[in-house]
C-alpha atoms as a PDB file:
ATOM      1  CA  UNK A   1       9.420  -6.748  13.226  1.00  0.00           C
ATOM      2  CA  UNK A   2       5.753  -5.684  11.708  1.00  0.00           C
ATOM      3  CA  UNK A   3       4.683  -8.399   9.714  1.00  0.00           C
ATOM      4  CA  UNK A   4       5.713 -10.322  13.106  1.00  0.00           C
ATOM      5  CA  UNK A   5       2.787  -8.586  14.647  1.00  0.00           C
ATOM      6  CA  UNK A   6       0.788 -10.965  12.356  1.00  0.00           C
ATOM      7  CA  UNK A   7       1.604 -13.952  14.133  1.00  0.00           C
ATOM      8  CA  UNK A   8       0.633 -12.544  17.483  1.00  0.00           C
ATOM      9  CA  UNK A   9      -3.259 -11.517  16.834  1.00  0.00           C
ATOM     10  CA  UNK A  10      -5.098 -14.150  18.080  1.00  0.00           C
ATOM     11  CA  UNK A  11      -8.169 -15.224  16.354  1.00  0.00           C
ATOM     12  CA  UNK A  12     -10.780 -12.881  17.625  1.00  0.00           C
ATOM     13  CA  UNK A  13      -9.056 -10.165  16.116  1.00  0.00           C
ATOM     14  CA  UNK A  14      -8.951 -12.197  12.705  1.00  0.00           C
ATOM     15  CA  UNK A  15     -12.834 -13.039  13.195  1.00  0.00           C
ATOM     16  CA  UNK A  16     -13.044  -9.155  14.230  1.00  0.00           C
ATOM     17  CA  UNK A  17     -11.457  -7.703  11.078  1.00  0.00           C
ATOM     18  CA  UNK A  18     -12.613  -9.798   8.710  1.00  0.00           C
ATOM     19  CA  UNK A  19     -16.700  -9.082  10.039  1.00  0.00           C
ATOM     20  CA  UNK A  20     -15.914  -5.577   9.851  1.00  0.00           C
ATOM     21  CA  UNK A  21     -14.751  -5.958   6.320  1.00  0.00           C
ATOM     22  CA  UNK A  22     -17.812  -7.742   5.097  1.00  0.00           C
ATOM     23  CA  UNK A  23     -20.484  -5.409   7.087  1.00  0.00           C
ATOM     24  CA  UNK A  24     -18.620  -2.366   5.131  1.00  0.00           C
ATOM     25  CA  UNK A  25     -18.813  -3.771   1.771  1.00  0.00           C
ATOM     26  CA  UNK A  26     -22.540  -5.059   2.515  1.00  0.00           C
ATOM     27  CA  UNK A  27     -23.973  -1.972   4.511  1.00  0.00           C
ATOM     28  CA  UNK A  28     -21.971   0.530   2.437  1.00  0.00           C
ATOM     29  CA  UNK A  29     -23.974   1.903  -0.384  1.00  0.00           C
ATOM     30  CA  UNK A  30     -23.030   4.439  -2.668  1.00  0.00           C
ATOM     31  CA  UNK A  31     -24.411   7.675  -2.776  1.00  0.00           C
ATOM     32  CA  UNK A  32     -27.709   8.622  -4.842  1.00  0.00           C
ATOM     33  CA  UNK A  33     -27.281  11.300  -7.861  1.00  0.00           C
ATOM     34  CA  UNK A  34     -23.069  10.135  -6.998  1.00  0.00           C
ATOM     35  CA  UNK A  35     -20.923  10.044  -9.923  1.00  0.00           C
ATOM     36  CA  UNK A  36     -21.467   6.485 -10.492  1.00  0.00           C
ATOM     37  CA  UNK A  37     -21.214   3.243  -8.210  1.00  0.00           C
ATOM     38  CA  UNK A  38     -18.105   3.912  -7.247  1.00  0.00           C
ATOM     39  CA  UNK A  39     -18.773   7.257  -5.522  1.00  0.00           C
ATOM     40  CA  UNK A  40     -19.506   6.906  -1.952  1.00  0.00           C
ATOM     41  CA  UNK A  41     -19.708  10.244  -0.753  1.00  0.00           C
ATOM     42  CA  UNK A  42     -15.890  10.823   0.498  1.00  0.00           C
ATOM     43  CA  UNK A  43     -14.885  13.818  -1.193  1.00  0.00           C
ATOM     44  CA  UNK A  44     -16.584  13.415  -4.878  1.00  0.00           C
ATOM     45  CA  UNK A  45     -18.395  16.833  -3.311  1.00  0.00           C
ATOM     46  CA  UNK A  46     -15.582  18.964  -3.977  1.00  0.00           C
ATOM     47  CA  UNK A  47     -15.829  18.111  -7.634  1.00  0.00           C
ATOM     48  CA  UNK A  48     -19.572  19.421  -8.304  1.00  0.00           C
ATOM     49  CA  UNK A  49     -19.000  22.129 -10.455  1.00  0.00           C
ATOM     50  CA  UNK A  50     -15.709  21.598 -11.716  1.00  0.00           C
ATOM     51  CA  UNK A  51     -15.070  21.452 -15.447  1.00  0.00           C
ATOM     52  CA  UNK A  52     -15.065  17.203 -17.195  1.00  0.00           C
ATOM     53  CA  UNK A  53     -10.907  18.457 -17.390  1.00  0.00           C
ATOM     54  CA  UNK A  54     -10.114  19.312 -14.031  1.00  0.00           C
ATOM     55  CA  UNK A  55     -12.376  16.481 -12.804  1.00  0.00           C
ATOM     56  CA  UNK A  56     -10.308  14.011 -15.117  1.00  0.00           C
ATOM     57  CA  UNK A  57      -6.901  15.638 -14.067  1.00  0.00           C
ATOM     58  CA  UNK A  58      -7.964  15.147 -10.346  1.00  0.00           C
ATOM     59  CA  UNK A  59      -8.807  11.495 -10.815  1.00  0.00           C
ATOM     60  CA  UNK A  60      -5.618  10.804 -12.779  1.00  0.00           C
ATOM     61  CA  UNK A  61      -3.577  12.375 -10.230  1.00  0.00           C
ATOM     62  CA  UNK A  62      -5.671  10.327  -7.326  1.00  0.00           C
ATOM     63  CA  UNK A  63      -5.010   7.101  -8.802  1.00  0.00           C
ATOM     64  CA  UNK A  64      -1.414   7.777  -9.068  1.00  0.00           C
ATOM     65  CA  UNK A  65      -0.940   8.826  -5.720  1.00  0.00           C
ATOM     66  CA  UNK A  66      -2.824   5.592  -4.533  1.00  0.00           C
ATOM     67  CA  UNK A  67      -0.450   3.269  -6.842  1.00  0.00           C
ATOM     68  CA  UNK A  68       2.624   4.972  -5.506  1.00  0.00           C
ATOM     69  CA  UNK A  69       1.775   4.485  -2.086  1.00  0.00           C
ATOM     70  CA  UNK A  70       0.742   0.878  -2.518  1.00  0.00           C
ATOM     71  CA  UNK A  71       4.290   0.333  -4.366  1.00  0.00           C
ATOM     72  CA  UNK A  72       6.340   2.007  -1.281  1.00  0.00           C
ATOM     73  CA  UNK A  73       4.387  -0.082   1.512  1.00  0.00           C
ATOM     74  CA  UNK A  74       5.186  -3.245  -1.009  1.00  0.00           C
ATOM     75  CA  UNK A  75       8.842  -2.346  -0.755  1.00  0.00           C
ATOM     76  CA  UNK A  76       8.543  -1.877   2.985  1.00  0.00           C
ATOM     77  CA  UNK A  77       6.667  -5.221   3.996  1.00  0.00           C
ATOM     78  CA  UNK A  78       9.294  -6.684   1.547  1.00  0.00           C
ATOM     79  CA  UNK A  79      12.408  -5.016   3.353  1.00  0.00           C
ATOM     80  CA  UNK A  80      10.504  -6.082   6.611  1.00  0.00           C
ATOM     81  CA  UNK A  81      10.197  -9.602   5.875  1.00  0.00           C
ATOM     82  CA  UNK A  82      13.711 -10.061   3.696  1.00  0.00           C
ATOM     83  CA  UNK A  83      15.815  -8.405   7.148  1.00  0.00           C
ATOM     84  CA  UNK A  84      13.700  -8.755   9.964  1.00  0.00           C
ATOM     85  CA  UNK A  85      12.978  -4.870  10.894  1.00  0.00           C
ATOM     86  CA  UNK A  86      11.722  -1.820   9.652  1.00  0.00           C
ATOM     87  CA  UNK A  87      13.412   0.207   7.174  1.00  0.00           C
ATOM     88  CA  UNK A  88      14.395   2.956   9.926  1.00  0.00           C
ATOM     89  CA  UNK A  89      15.971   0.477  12.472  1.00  0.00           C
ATOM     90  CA  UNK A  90      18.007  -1.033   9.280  1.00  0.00           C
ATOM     91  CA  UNK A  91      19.179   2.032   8.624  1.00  0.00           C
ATOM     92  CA  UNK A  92      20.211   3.175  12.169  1.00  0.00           C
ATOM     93  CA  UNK A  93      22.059  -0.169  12.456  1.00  0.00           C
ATOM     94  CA  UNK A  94      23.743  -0.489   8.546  1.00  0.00           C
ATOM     95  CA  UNK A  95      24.089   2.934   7.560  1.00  0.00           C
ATOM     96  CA  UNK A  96      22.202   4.982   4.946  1.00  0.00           C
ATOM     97  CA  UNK A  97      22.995   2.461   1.975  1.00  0.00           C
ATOM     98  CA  UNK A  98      21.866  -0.348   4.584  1.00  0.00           C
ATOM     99  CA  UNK A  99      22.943  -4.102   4.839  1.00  0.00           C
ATOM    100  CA  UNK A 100      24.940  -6.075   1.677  1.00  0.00           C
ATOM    101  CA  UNK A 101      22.559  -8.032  -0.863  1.00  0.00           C
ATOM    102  CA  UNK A 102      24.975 -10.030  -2.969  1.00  0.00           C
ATOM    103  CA  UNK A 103      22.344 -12.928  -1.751  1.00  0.00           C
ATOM    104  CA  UNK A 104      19.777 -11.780  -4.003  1.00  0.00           C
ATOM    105  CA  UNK A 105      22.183 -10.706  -7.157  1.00  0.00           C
ATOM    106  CA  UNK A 106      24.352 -13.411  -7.117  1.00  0.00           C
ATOM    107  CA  UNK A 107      22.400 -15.707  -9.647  1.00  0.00           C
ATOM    108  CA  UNK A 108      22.334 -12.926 -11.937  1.00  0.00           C
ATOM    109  CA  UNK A 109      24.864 -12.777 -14.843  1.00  0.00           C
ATOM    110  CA  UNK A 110      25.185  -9.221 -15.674  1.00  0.00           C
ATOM    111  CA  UNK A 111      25.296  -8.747 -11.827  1.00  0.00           C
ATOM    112  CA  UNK A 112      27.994 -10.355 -11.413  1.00  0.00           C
ATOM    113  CA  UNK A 113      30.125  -8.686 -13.767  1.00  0.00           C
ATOM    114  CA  UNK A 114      30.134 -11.636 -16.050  1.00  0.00           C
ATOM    115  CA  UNK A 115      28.830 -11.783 -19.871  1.00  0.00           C
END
């Protein structure tokens, strides 16, 4: 499964990806006359010139976009780690409603059709 693939980097690749990590967040500066300390030069262009509305909208709809996708990989990893295989392989082997998960309901009251 894919958080399998965890186990199975060795430790260079840990060493590897966590020096990459730091040498982007030390060598990576924002931009000067940016938008503020945040800005760091990927795509804050195409706002120059746009109205303090459309900028907003734009940012709003951004940061949505970002906490959606971070709240379907969540419910991925999860489904990964809970069956033991990506959400396409459970449902080519379980069907489109996928596997049964009375385990996880069952200590729940209203759940289980009781009061």
């Amino acid at each position: 499964n894919g958080l399998g693939a965890l186990n199975t980097m060795p430790v260079e690749g840990w060493v590897q990806m966590v020096a990459f990590i730091g040498a982007h967040e030390i060598l990576v500066k924002p931009r000067a006359n940016g938008m503020g300390a945040y800005d760091f030069g990927f795509g804050s262009e195409l706002l120059e010139g746009a109205d303090e509305a459309e900028v907003q909208r734009r940012q709003t709809s951004e940061r949505n976009n970002g906490r959606l996708a971070m709240v379907a990989i969540l419910g991925m990893l999860w489904q990964d780690g809970t069956f033991g295989m990506s959400p396409f392989a459970l449902m080519r082997e379980t069907g489109l409603w996928g596997p049964n998960i009375d385990f996880i309901i069952k200590d729940i009251p209203m759940c289980a059709g009781g009061s």
